[in-house]
C-alpha atoms as a PDB file:
ATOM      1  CA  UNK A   1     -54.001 -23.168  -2.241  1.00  0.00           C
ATOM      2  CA  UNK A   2     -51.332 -25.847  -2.466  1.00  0.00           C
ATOM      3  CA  UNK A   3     -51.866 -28.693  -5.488  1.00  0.00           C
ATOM      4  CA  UNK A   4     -50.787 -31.508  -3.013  1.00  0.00           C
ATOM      5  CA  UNK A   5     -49.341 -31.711   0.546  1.00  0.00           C
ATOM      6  CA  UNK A   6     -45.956 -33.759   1.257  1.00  0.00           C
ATOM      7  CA  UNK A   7     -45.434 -35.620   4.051  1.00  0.00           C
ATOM      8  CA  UNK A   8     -43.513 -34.026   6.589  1.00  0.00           C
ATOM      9  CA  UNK A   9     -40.595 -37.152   6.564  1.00  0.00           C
ATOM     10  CA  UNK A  10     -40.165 -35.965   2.817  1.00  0.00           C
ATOM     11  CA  UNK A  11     -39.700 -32.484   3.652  1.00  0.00           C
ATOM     12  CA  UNK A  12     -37.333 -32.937   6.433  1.00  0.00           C
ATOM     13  CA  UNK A  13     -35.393 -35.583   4.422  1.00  0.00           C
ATOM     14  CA  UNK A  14     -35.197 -33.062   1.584  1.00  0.00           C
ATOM     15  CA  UNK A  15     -34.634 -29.814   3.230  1.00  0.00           C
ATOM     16  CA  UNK A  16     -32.057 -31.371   6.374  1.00  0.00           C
ATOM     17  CA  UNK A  17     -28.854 -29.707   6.434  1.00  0.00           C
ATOM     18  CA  UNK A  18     -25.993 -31.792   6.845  1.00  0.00           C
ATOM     19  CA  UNK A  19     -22.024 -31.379   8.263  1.00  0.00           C
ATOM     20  CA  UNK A  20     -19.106 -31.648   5.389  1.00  0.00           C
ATOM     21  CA  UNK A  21     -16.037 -30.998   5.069  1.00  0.00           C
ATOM     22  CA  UNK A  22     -14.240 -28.583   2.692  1.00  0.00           C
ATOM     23  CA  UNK A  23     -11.420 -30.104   0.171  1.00  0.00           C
ATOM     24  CA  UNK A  24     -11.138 -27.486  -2.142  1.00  0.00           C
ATOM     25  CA  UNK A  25     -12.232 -24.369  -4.163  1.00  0.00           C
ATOM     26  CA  UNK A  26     -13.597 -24.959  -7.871  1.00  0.00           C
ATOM     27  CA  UNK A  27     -14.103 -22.532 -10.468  1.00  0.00           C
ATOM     28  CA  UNK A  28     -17.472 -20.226 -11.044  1.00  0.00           C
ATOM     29  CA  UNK A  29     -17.204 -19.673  -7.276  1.00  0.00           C
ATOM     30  CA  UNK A  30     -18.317 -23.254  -6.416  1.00  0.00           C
ATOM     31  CA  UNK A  31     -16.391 -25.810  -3.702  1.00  0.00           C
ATOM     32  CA  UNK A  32     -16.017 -29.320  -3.166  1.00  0.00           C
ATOM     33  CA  UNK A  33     -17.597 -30.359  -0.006  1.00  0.00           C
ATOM     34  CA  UNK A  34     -17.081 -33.940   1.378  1.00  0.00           C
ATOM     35  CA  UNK A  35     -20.728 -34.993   2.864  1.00  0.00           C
ATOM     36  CA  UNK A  36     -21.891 -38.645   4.302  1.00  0.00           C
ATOM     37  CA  UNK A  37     -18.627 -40.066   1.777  1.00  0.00           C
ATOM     38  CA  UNK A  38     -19.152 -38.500  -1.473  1.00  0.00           C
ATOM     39  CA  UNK A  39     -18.085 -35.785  -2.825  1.00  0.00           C
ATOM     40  CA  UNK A  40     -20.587 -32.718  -3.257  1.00  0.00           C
ATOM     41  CA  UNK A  41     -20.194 -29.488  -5.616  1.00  0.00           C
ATOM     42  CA  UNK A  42     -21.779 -26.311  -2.967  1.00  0.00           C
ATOM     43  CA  UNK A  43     -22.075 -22.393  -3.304  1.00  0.00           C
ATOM     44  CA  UNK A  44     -21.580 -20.404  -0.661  1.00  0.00           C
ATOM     45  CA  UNK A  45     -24.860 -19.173   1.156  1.00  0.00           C
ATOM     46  CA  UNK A  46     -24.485 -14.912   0.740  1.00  0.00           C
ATOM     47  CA  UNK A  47     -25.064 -14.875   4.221  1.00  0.00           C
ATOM     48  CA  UNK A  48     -22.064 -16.818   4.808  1.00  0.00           C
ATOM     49  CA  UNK A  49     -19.703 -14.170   5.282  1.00  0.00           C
ATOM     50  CA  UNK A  50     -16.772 -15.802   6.191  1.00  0.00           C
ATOM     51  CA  UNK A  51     -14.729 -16.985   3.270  1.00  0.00           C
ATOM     52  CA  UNK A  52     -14.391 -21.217   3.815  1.00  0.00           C
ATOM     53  CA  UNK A  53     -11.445 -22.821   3.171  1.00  0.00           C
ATOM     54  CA  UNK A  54     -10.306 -26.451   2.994  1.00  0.00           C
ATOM     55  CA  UNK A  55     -10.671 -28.731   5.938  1.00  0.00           C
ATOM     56  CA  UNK A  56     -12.896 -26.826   7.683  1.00  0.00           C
ATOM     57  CA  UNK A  57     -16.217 -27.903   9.088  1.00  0.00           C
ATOM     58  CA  UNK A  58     -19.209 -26.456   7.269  1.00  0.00           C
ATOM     59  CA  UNK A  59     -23.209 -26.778   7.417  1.00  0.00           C
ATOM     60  CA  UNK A  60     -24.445 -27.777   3.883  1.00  0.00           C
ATOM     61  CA  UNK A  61     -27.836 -27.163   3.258  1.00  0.00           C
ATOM     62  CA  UNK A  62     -30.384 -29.380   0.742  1.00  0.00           C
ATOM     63  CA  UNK A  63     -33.130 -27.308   0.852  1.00  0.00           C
ATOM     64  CA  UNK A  64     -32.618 -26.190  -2.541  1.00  0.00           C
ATOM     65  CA  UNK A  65     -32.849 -29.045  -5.372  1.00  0.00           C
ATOM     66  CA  UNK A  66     -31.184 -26.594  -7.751  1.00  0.00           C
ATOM     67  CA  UNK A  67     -27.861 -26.425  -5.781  1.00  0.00           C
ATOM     68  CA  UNK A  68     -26.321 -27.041  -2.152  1.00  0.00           C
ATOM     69  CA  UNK A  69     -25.408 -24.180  -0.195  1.00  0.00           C
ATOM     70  CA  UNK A  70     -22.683 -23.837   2.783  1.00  0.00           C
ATOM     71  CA  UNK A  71     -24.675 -21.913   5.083  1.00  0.00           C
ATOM     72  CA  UNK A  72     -22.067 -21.455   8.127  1.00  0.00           C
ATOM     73  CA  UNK A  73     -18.586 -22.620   8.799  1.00  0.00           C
ATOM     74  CA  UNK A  74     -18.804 -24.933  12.348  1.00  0.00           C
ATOM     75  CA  UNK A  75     -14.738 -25.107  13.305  1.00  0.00           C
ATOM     76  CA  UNK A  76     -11.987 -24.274  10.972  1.00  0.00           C
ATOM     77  CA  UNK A  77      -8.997 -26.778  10.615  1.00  0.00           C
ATOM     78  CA  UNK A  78      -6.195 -24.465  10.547  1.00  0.00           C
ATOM     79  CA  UNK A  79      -6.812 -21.023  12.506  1.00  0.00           C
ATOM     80  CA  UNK A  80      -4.975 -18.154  10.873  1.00  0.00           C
ATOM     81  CA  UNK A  81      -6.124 -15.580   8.898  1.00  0.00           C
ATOM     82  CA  UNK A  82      -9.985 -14.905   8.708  1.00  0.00           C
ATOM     83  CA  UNK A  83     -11.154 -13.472   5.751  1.00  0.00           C
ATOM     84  CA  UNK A  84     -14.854 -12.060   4.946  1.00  0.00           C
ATOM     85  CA  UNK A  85     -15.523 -12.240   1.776  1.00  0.00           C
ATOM     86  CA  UNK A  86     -18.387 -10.316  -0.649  1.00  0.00           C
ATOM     87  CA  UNK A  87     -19.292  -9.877  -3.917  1.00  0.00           C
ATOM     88  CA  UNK A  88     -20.100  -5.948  -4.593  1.00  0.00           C
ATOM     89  CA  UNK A  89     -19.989  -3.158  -2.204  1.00  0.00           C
ATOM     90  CA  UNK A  90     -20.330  -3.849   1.454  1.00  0.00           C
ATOM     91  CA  UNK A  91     -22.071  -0.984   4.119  1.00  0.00           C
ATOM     92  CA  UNK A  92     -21.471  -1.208   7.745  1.00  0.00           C
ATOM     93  CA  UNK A  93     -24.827   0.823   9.329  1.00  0.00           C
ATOM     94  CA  UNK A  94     -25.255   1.645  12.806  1.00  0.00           C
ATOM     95  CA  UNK A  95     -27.786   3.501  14.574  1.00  0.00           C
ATOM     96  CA  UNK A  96     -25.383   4.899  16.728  1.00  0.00           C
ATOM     97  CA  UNK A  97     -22.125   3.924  16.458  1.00  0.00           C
ATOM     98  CA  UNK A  98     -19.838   1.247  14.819  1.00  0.00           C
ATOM     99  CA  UNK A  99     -16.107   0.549  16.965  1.00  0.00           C
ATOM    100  CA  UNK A 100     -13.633  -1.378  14.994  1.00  0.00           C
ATOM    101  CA  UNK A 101     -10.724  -2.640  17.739  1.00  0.00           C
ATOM    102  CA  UNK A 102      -7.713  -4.369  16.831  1.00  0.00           C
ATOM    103  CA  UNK A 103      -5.076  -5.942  19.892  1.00  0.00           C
ATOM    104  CA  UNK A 104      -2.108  -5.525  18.227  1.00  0.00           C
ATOM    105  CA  UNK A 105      -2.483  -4.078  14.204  1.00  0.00           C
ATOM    106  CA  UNK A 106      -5.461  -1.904  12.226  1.00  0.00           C
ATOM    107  CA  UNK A 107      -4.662  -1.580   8.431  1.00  0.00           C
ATOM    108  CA  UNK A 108      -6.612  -0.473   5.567  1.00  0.00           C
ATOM    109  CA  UNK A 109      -5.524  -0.961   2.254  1.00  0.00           C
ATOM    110  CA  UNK A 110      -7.692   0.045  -1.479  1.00  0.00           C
ATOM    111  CA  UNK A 111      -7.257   2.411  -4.407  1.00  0.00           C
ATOM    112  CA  UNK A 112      -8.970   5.384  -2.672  1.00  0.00           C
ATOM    113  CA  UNK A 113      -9.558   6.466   0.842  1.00  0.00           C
ATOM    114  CA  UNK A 114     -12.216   8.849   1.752  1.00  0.00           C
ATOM    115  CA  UNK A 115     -13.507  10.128   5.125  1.00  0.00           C
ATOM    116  CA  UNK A 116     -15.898  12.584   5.690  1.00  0.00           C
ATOM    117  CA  UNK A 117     -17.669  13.714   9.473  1.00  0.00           C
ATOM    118  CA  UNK A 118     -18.379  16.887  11.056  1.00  0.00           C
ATOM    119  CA  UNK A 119     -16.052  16.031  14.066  1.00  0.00           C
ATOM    120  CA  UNK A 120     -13.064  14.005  13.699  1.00  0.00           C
ATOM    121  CA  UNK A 121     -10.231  12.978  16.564  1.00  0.00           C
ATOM    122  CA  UNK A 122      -6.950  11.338  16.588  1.00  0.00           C
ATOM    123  CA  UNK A 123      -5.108   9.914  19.654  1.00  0.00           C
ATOM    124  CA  UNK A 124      -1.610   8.378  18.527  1.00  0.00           C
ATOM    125  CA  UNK A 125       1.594   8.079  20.537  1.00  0.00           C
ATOM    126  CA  UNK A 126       3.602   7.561  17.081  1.00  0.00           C
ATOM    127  CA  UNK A 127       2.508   8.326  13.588  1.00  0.00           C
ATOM    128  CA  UNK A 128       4.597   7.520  10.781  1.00  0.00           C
ATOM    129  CA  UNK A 129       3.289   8.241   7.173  1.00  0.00           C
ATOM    130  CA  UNK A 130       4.559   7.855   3.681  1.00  0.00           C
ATOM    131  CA  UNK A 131       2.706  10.097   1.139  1.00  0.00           C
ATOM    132  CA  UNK A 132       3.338  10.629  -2.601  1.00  0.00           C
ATOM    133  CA  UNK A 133       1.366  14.360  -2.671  1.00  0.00           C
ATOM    134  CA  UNK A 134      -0.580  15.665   0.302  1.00  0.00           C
ATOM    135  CA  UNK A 135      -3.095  18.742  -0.095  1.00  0.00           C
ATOM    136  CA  UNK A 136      -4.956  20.517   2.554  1.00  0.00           C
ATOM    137  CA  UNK A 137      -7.832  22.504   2.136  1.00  0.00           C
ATOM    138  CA  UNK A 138      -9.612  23.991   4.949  1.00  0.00           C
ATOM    139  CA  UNK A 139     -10.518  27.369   6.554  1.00  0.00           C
ATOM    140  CA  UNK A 140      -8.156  26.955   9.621  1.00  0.00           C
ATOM    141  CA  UNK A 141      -5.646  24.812  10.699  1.00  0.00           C
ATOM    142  CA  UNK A 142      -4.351  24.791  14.381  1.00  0.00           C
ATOM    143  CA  UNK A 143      -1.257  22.785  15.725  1.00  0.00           C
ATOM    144  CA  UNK A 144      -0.015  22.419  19.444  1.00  0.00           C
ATOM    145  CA  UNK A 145       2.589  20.654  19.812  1.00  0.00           C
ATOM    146  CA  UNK A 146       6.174  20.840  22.210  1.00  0.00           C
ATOM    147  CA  UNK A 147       8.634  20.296  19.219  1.00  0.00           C
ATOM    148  CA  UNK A 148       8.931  20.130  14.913  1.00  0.00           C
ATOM    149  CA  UNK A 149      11.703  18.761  12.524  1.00  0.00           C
ATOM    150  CA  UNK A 150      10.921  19.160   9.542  1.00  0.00           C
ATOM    151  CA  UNK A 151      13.379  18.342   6.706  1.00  0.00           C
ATOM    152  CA  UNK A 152      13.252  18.948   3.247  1.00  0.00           C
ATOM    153  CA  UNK A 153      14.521  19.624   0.033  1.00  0.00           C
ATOM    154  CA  UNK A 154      12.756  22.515  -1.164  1.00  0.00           C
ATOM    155  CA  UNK A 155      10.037  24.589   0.861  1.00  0.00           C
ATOM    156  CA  UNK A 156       7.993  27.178  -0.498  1.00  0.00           C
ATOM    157  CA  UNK A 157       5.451  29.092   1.516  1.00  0.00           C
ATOM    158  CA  UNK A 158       2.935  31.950  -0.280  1.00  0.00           C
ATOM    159  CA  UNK A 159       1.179  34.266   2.283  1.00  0.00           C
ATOM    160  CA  UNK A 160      -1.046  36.903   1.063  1.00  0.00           C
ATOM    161  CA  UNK A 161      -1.626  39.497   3.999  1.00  0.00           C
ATOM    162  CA  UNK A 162       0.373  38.933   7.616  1.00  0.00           C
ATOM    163  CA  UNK A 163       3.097  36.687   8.963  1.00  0.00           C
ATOM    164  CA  UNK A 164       3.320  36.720  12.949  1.00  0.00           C
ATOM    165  CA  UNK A 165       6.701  35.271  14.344  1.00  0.00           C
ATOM    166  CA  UNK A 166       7.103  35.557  18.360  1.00  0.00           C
ATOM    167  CA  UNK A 167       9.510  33.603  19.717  1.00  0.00           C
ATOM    168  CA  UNK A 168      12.479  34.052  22.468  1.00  0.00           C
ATOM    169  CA  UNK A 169      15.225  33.241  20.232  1.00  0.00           C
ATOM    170  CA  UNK A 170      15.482  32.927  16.203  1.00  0.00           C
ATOM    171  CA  UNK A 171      18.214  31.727  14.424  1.00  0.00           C
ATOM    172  CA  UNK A 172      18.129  31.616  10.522  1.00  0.00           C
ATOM    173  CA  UNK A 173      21.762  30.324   8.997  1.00  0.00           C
ATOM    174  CA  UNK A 174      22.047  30.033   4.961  1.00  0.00           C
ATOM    175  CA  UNK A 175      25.380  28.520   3.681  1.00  0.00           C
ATOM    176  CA  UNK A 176      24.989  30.693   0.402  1.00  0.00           C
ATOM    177  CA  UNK A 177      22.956  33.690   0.310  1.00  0.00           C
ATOM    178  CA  UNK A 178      20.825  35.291   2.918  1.00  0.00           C
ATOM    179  CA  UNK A 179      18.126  37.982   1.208  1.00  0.00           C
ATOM    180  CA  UNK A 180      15.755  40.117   2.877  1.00  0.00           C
ATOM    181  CA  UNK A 181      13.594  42.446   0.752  1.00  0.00           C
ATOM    182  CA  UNK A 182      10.151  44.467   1.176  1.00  0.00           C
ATOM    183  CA  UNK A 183       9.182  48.429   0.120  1.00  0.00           C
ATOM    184  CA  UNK A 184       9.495  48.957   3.509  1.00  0.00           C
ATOM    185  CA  UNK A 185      11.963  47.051   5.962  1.00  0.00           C
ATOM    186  CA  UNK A 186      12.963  47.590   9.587  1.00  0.00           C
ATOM    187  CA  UNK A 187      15.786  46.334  11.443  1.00  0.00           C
ATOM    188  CA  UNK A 188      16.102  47.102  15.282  1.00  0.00           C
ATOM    189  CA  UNK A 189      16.957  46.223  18.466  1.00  0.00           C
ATOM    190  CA  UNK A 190      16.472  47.178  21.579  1.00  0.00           C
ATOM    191  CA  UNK A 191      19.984  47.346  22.901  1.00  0.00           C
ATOM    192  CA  UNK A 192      21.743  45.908  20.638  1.00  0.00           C
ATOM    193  CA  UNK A 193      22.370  45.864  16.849  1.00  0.00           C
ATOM    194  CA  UNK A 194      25.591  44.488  14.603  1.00  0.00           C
ATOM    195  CA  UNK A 195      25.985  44.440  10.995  1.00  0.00           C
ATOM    196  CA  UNK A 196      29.558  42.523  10.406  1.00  0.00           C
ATOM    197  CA  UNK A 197      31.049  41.548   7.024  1.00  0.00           C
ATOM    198  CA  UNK A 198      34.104  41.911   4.812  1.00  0.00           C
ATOM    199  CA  UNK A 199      32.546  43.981   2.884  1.00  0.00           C
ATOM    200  CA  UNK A 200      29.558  46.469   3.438  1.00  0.00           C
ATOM    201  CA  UNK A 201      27.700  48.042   0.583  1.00  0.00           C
ATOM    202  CA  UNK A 202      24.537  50.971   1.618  1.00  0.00           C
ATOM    203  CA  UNK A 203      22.785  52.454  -0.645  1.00  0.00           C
END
């Protein structure tokens, strides 16, 4: 049961929202808002995504007594960069699917990067990375491709049963020593083979 009833003029003079303009950012997350000629201290509505910033056109609501809020930004002064803006941790949920599409540039940037799925694919014509340590743990790894460079200082590669190498031609070159070594190693070919030094030590 309601105490009294207001008129509904009082209501909608009370609760109308209004169009301001934004002059500038405060402190304690408050903005000055320029509305009918004066000079108005607003919050942003936590609906209101998009981050406002001075000159542009806003919708200031009076519906609370306590504080005005800037429920939606109508036409920004000076188009440029469009930032959203939250306070905590922010969850994009889809039923089905969620498609993030960029025209020219997609970045990402934060302290730690973390993707999990069952399924994942890449299509990239050029992919250029720069990585301080990289570590890759799965149960199989395969790799197409027509051609690898790879350059580096030091390689190291631990295999604990089989190494399979089929190729047409292989060509191994060291400028300083050249060692082959197992309890067991065979050297043939099929009509051909040439062992040619200075010197040649057996046994």
């Amino acid at each position: 049961m309601f105490q009294s009833v207001i008129e509904p003029e009082r209501v909608a003079s009370r609760a109308a929202d209004t169009v301001g303009t934004v002059l500038a950012h405060l402190d304690d997350a408050l903005m000055l808002v320029a509305v009918n000629g004066h000079a108005v201290r607003c919050r942003r509505a936590f609906s209101c995504l998009v981050e406002p910033e001075p000159g542009d056109r806003v919708t200031v609501s009076h519906a609370d007594p306590q504080c005005r809020y800037v429920l939606a930004i109508l036409e920004r002064a000076n188009p440029g960069v469009t930032r959203i803006s939250i306070d905590g941790d922010l969850v994009l949920q889809a039923s089905r699917a969620v498609r993030i599409v960029a025209a020219s540039e997609l970045s990402a940037q934060g302290e730690r990067l973390a993707l999990s799925a069952n399924a994942a694919e890449f299509d990239c014509g050029d992919v250029e990375s720069r990585i301080g340590a990289l570590r890759l743990i799965g149960r199989t790894i395969e790799t197409v491709v027509e051609r690898v460079v790879q350059i580096s200082r030091s390689s190291f590669r631990s295999i604990e049963r089989i190494d399979h190498l089929r190729t047409a031609h292989l060509d191994h070159a060291a400028t300083e020593t050249a060692r082959l070594h197992g309890k067991h190693l065979l050297l043939s070919g099929e009509r051909l083979s040439k062992l040619d030094a200075e010197q040649i030590h057996l046994g």
